[in-house]
N, C-alpha and C. Protein backbone atom coordinates (compact mmCIF):
# COMPACT_ATOMS: atom_id res chain seq x y z
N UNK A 1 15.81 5.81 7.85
CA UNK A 1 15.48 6.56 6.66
C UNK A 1 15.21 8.00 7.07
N UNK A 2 15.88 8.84 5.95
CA UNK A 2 15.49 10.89 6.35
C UNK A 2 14.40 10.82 6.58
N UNK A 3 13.55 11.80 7.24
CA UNK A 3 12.62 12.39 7.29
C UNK A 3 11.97 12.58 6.27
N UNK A 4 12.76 13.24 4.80
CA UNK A 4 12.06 13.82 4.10
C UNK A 4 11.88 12.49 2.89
N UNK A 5 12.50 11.43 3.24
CA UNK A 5 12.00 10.26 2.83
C UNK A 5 10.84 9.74 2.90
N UNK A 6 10.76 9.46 4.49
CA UNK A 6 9.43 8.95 5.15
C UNK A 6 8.50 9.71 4.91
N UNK A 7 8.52 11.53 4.71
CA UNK A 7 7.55 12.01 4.46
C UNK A 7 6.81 11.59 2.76
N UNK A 8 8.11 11.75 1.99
CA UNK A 8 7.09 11.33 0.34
C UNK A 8 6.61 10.15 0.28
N UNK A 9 7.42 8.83 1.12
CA UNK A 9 6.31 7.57 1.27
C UNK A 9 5.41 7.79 1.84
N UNK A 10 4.91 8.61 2.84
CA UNK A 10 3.66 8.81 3.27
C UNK A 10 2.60 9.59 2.03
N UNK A 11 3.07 10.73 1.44
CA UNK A 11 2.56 10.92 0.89
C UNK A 11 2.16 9.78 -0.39
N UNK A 12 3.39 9.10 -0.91
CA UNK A 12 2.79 8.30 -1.85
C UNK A 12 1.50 7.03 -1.71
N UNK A 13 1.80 6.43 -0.61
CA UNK A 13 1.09 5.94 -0.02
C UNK A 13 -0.30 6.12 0.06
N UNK A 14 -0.75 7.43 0.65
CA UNK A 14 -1.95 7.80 0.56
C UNK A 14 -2.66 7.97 -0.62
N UNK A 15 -1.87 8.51 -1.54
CA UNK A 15 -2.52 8.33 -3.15
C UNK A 15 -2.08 6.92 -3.70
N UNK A 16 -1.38 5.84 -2.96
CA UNK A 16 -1.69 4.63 -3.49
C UNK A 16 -3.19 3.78 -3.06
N UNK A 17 -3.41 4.10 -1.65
CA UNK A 17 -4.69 3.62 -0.97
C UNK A 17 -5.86 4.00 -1.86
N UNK A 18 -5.94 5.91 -2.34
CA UNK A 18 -6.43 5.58 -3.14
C UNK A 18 -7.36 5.09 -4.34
N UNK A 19 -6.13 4.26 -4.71
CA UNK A 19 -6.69 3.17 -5.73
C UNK A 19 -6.76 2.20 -5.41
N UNK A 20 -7.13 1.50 -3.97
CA UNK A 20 -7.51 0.29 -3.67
C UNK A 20 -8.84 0.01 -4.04
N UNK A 21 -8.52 -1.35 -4.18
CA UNK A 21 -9.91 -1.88 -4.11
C UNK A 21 -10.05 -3.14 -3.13
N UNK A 22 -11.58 -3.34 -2.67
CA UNK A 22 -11.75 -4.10 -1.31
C UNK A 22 -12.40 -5.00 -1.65
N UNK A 23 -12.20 -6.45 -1.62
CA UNK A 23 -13.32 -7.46 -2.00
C UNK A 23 -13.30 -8.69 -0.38
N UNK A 24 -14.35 -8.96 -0.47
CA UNK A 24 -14.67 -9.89 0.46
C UNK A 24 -14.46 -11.53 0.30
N UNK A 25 -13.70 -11.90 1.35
CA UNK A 25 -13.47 -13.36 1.18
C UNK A 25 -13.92 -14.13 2.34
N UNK A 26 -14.24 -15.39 2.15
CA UNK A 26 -14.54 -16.32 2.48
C UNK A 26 -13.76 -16.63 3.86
N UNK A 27 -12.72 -17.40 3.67
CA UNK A 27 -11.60 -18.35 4.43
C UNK A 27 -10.59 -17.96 4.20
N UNK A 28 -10.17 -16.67 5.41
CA UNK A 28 -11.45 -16.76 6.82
C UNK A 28 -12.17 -15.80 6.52
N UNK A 29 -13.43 -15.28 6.97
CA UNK A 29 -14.20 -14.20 6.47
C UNK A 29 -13.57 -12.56 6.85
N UNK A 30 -13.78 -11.99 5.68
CA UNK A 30 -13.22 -10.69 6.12
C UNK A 30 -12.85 -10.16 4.79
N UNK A 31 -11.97 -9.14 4.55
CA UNK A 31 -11.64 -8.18 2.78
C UNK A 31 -10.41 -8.07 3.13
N UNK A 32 -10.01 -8.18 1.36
CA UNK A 32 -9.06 -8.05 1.32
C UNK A 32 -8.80 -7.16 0.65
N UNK A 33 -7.64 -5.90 0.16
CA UNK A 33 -7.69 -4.85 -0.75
C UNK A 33 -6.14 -5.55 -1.00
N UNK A 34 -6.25 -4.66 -2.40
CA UNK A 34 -5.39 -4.65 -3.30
C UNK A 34 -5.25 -3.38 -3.96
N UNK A 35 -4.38 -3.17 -4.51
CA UNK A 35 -3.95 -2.07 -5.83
C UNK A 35 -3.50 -2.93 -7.47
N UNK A 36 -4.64 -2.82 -8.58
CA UNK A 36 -4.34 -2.83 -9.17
C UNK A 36 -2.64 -2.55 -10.10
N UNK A 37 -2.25 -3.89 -10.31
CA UNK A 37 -0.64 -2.91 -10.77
C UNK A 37 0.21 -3.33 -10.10
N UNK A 38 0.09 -3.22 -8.64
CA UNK A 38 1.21 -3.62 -7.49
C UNK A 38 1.24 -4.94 -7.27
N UNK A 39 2.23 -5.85 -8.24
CA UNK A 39 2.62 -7.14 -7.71
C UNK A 39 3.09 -6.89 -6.10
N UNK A 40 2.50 -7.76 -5.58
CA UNK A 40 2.95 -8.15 -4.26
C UNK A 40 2.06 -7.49 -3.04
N UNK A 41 2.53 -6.50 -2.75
CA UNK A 41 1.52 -5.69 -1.62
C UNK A 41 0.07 -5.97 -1.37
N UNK A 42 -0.56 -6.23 -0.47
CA UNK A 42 -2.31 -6.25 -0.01
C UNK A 42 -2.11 -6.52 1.33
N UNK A 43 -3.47 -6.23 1.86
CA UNK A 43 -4.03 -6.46 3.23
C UNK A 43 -4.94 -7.21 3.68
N UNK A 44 -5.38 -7.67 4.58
CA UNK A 44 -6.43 -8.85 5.00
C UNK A 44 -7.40 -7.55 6.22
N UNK A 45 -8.41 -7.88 6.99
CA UNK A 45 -8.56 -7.21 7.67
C UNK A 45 -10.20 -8.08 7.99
N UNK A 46 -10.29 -7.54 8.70
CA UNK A 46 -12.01 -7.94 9.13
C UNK A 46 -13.01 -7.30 8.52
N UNK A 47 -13.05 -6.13 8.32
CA UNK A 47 -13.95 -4.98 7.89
C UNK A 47 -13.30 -4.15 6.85
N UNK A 48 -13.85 -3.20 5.80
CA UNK A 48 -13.34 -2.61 5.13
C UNK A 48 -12.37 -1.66 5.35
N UNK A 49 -12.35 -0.79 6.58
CA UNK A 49 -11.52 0.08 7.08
C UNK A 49 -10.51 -0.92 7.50
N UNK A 50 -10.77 -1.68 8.56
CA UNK A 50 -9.44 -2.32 8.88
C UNK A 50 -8.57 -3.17 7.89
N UNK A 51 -9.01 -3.29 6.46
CA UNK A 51 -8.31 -3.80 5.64
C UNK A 51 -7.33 -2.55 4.99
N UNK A 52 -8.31 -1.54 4.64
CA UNK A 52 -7.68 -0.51 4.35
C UNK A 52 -6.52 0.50 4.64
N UNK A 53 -6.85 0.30 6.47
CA UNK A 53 -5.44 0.13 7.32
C UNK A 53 -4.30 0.01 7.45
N UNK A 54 -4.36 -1.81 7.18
CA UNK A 54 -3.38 -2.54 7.04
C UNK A 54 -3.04 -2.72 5.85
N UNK A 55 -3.04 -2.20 4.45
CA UNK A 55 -3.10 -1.96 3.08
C UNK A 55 -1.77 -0.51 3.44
N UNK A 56 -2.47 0.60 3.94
CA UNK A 56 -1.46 1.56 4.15
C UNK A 56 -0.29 1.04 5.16
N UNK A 57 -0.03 0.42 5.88
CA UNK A 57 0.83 0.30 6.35
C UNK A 57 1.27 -0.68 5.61
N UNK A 58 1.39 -1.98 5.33
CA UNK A 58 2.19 -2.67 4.16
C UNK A 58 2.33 -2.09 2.99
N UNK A 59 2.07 -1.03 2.36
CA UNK A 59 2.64 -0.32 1.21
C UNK A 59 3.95 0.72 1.70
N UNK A 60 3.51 1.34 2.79
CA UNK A 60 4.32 2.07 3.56
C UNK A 60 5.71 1.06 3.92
N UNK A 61 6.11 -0.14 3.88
CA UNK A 61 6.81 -0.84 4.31
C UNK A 61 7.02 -1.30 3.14
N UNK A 62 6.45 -1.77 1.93
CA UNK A 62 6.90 -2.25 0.80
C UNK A 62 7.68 -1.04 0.04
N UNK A 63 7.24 -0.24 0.36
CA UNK A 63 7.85 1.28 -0.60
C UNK A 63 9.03 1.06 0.13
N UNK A 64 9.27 1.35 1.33
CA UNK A 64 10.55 1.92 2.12
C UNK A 64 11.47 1.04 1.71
N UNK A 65 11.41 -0.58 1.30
CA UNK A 65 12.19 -1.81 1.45
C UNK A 65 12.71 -1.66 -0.12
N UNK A 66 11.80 -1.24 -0.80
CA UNK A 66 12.14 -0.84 -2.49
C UNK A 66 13.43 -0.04 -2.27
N UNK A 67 13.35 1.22 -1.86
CA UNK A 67 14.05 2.20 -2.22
C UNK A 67 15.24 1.34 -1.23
N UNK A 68 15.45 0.97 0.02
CA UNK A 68 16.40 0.49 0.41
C UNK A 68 17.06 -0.15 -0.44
N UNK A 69 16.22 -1.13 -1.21
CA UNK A 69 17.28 -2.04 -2.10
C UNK A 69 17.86 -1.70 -3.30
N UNK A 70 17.34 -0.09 -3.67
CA UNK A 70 17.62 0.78 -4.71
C UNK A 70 16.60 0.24 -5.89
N UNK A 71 15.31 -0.46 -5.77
CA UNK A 71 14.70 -0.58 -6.51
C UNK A 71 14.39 0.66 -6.87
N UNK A 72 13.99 0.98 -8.78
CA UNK A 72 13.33 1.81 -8.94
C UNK A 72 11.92 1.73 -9.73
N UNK A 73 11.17 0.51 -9.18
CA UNK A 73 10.40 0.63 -10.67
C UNK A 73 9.05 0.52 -9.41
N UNK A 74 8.99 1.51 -8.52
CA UNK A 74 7.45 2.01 -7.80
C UNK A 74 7.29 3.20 -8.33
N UNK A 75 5.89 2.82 -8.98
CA UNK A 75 4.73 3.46 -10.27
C UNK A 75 4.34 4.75 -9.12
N UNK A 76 4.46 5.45 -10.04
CA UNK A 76 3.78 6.93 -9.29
C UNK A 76 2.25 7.02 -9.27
N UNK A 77 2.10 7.51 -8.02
CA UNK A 77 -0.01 7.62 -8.10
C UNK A 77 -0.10 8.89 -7.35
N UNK A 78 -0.60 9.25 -8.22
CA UNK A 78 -1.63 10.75 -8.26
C UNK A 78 -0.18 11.22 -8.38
N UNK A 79 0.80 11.45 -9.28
CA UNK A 79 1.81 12.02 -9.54
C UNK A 79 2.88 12.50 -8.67
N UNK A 80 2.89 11.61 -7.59
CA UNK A 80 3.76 11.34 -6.24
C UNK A 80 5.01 9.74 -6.74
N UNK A 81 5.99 10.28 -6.61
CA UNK A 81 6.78 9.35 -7.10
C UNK A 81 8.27 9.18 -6.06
């Protein structure tokens, strides 16, 4: 993927994080975040940062796999599209 690809998923990305939100689970213990809106995408993690983490990098990889497949229906956040 261009450069100037990878650069607006980065940017989108970061204004998708965001709007995460982090809740704590059980089994196994640790949070999980989500984005309201985004079927599919979330992260697991031990701690809140490290969920948050791994939240940006699986969006970063769910975005890129969209546009590969010529999907177009990833919702713009904070007016990054």
């Amino acid at each position: 993927m261009g450069t100037q690809i990878e650069e607006l998923i980065g940017q989108w990305t970061e204004a998708a994080v965001s709007y995460a939100t982090i809740e704590p689970i059980q089994d196994p213990d640790g949070m999980v975040a989500v984005i309201s809106g985004l079927a599919g995408p979330w992260a697991f993690g031990e701690t809140k940062e490290a969920a948050l983490k791994e939240l940006e990098s699986v969006l970063r990889d769910w975005a890129a796999i969209k546009l590969a497949d010529g999907d177009d229906d990833i919702p713009p956040m904070k007016g990054k599209r």
